[in-house]
C-alpha atoms as a PDB file:
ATOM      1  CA  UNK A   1       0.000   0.000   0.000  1.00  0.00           C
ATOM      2  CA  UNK A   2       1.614   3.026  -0.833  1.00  0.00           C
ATOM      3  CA  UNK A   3       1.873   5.755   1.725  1.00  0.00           C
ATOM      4  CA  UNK A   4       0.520  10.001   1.023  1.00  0.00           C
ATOM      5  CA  UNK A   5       3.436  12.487   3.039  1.00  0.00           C
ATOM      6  CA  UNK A   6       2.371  15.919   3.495  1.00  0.00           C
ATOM      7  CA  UNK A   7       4.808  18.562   3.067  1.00  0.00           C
ATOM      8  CA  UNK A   8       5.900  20.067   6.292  1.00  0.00           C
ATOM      9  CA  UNK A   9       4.617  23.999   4.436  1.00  0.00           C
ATOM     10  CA  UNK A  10       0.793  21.954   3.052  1.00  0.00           C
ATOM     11  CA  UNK A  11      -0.110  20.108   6.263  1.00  0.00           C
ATOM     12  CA  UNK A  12       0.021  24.017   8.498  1.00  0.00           C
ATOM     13  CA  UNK A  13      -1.875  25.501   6.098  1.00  0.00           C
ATOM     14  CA  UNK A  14      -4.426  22.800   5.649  1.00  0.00           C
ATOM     15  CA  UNK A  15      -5.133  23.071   9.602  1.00  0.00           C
ATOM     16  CA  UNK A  16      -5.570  26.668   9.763  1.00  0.00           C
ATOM     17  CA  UNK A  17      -7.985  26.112   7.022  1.00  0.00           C
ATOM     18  CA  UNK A  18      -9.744  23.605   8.443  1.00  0.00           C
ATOM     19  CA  UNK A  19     -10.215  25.641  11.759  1.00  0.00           C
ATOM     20  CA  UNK A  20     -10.911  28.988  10.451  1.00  0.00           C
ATOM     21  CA  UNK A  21     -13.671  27.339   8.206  1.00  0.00           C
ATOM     22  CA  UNK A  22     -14.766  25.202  11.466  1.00  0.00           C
ATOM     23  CA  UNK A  23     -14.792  28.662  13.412  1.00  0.00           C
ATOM     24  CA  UNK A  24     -16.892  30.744  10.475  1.00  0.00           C
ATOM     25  CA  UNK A  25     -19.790  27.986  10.302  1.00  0.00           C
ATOM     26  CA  UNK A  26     -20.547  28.213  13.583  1.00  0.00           C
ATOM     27  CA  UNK A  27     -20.586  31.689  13.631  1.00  0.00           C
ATOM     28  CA  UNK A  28     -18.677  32.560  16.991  1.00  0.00           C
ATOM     29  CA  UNK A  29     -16.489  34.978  15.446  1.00  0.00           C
ATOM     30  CA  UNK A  30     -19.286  37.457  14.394  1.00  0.00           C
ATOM     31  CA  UNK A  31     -20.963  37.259  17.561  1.00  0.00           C
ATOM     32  CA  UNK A  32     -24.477  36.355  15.925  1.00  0.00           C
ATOM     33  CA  UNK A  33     -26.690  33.835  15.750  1.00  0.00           C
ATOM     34  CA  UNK A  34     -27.566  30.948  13.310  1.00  0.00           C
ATOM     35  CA  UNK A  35     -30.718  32.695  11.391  1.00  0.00           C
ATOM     36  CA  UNK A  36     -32.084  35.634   9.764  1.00  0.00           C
ATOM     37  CA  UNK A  37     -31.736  38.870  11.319  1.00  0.00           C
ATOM     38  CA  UNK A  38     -35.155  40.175  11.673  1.00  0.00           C
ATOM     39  CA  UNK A  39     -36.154  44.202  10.837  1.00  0.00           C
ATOM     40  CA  UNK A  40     -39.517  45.156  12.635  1.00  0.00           C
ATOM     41  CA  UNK A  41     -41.804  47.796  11.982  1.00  0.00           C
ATOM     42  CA  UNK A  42     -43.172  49.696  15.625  1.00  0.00           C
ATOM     43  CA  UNK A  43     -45.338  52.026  14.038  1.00  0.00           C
ATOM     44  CA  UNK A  44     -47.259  53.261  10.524  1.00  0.00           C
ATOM     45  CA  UNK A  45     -45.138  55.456   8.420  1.00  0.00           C
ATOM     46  CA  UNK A  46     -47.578  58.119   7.767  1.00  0.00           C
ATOM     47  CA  UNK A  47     -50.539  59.922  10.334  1.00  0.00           C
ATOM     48  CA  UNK A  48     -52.902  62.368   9.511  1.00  0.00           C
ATOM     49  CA  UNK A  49     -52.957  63.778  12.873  1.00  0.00           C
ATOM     50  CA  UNK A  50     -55.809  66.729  12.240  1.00  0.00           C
ATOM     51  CA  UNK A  51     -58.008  67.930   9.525  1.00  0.00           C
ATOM     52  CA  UNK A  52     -58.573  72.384   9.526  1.00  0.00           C
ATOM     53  CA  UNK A  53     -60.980  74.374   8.180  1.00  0.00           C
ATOM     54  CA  UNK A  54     -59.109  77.050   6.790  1.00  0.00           C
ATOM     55  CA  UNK A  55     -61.088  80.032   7.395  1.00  0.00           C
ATOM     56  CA  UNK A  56     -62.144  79.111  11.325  1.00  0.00           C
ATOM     57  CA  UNK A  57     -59.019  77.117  12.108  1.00  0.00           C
ATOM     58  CA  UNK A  58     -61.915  74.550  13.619  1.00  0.00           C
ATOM     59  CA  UNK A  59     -60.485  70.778  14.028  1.00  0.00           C
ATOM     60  CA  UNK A  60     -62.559  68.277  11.558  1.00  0.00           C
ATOM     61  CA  UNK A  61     -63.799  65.203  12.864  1.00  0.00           C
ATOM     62  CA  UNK A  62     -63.476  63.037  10.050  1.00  0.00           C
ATOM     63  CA  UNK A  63     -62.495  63.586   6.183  1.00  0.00           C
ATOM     64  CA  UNK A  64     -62.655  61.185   3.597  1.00  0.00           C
ATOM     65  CA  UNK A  65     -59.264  60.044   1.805  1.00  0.00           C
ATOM     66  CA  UNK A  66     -60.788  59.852  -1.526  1.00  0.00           C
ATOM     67  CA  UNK A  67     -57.478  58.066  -3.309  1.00  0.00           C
ATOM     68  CA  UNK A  68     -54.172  57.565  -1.966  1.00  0.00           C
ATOM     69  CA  UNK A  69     -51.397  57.349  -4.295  1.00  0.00           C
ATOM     70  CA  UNK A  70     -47.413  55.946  -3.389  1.00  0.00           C
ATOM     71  CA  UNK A  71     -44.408  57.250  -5.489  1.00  0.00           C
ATOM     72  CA  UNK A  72     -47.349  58.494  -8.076  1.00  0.00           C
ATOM     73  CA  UNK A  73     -48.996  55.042  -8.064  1.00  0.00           C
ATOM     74  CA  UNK A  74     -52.683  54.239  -7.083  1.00  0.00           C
ATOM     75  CA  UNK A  75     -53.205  52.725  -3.734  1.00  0.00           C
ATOM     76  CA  UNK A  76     -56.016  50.403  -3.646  1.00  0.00           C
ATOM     77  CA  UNK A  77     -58.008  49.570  -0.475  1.00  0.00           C
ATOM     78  CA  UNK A  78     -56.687  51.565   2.954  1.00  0.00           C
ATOM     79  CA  UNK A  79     -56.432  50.029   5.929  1.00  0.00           C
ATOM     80  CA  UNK A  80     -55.094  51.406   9.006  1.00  0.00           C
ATOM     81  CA  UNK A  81     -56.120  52.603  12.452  1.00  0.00           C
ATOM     82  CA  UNK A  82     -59.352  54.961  12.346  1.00  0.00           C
ATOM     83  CA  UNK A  83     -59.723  54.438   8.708  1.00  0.00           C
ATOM     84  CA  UNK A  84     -63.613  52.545   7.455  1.00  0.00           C
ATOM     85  CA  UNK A  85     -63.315  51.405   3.948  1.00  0.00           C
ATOM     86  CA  UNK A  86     -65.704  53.081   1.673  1.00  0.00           C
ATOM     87  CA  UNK A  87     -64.835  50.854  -1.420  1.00  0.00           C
ATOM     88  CA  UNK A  88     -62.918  51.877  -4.575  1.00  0.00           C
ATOM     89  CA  UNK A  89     -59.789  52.926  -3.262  1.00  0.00           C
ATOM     90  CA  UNK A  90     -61.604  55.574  -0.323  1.00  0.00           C
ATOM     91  CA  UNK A  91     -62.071  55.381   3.299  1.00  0.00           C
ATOM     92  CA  UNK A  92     -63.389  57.452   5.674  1.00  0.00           C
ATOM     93  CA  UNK A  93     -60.760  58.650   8.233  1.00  0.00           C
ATOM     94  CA  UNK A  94     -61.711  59.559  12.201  1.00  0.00           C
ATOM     95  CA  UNK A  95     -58.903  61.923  13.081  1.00  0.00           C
ATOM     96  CA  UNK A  96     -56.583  61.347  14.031  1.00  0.00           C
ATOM     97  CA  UNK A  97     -55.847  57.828  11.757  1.00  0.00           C
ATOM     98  CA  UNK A  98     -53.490  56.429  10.143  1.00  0.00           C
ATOM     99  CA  UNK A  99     -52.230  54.373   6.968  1.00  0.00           C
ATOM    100  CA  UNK A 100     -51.234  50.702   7.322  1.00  0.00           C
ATOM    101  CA  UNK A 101     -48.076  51.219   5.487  1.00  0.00           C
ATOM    102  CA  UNK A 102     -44.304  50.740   6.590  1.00  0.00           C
ATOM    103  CA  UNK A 103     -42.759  52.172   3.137  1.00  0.00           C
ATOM    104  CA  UNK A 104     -40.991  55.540   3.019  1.00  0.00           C
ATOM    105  CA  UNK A 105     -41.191  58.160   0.395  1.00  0.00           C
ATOM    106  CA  UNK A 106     -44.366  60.174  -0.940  1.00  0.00           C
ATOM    107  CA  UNK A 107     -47.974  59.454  -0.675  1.00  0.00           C
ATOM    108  CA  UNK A 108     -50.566  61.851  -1.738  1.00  0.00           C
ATOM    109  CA  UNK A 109     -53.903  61.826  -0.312  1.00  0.00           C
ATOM    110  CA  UNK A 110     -56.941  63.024  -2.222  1.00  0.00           C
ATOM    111  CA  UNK A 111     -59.363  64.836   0.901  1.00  0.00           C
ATOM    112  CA  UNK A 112     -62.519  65.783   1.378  1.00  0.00           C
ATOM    113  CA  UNK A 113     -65.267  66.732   3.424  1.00  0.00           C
ATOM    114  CA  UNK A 114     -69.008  67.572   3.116  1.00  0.00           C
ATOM    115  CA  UNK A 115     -68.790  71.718   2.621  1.00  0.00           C
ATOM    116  CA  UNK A 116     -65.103  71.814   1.821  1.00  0.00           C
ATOM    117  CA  UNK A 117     -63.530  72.072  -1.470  1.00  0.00           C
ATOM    118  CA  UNK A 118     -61.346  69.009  -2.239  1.00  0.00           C
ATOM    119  CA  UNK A 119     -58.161  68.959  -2.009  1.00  0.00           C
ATOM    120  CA  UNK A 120     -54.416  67.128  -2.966  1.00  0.00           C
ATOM    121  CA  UNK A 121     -52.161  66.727   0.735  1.00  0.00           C
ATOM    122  CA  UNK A 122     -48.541  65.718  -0.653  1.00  0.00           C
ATOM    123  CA  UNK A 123     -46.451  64.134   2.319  1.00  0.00           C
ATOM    124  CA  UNK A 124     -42.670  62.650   2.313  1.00  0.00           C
ATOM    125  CA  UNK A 125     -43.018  60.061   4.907  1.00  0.00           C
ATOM    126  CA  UNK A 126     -39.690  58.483   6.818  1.00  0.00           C
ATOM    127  CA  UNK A 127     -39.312  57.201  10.279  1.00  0.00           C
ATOM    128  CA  UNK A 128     -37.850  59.540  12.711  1.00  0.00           C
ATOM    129  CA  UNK A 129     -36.276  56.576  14.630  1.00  0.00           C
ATOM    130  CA  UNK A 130     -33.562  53.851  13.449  1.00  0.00           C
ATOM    131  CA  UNK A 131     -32.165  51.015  15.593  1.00  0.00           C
ATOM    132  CA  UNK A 132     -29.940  49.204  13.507  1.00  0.00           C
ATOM    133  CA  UNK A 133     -28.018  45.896  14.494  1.00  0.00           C
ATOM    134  CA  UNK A 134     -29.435  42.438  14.354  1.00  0.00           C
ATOM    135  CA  UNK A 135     -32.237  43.165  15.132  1.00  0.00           C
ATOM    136  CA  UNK A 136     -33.127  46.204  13.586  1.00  0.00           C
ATOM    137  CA  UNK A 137     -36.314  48.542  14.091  1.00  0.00           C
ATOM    138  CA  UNK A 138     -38.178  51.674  12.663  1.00  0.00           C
ATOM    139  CA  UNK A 139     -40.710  54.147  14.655  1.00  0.00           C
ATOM    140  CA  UNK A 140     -41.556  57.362  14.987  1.00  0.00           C
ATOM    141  CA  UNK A 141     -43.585  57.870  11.649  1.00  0.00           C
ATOM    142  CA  UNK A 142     -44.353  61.635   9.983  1.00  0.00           C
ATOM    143  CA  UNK A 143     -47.526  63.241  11.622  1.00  0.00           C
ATOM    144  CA  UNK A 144     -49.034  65.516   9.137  1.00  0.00           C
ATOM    145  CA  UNK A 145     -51.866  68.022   9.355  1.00  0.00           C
ATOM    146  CA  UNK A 146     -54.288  69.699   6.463  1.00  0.00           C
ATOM    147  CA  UNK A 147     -56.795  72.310   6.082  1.00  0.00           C
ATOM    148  CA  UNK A 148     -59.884  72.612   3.863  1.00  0.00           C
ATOM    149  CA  UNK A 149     -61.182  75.237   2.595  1.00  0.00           C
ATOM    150  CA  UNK A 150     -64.919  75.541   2.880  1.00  0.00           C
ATOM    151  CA  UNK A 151     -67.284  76.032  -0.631  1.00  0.00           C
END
């Protein structure tokens, strides 16, 4: 049988190999976990925190969001906390609400109110809060505020 020699500079280097792969698959030197690394969401990107009449300065109760478009795109149905779906695209908002979205950048809401004149609200939404690592997190969405004025 014949015999396989290693030479004295392969047989190092094939241990420190061997170990530094052993050491990467188990993941001790990065200090995480086997697994994804999981980004959460603590809060909606964008509130409509109050509705104003523009010649009183009174607080609305409740406007209708009439369409909501993302980066210049239609919507569809809105969900989100104090928002009733009125079909088509609309929902009826009791302020303050807010939409059940987590993606920055810019929505524009189409508003309106029985006695107001309609009109376009353009926001750029982004979370005030980061907390990066592994795990990650974003809060603190943009409050905005409107007026309408009345016919």
């Amino acid at each position: 049988m014949d015999r396989v020699t290693l030479d004295r500079t392969v047989a190092p280097m094939l241990v420190r190999s061997l170990l530094a792969l052993a050491l990467l698959g188990a993941g001790s030197l990065s200090g995480c976990s086997a697994g994804p690394c999981v980004h959460t969401f603590e809060d909606e990107v964008l509130h409509l925190e109050e509705v104003r009449d523009a010649a009183t300065g009174d607080a609305l109760e409740e406007v209708v969001i009439t369409e909501l478009r993302y980066e210049g795109r239609a919507w569809g149905a809105l969900s989100g906390d104090g928002l009733t779906d009125l079909g088509d695209g609309a929902a009826r908002c009791r302020l303050p609400c807010s939409i059940a979205a987590q993606q920055e950048g810019r929505y524009e809401l189409d508003l309106s109110a029985d006695g107001y004149e309609a009109t376009t609200l353009v926001v750029d939404a982004t979370y005030q809060t980061f907390e990066g690592g592994c795990p990650s997190s974003n809060d603190d969405g943009t409050h905005a505020t409107a007026e309408l004025d009345p016919f």
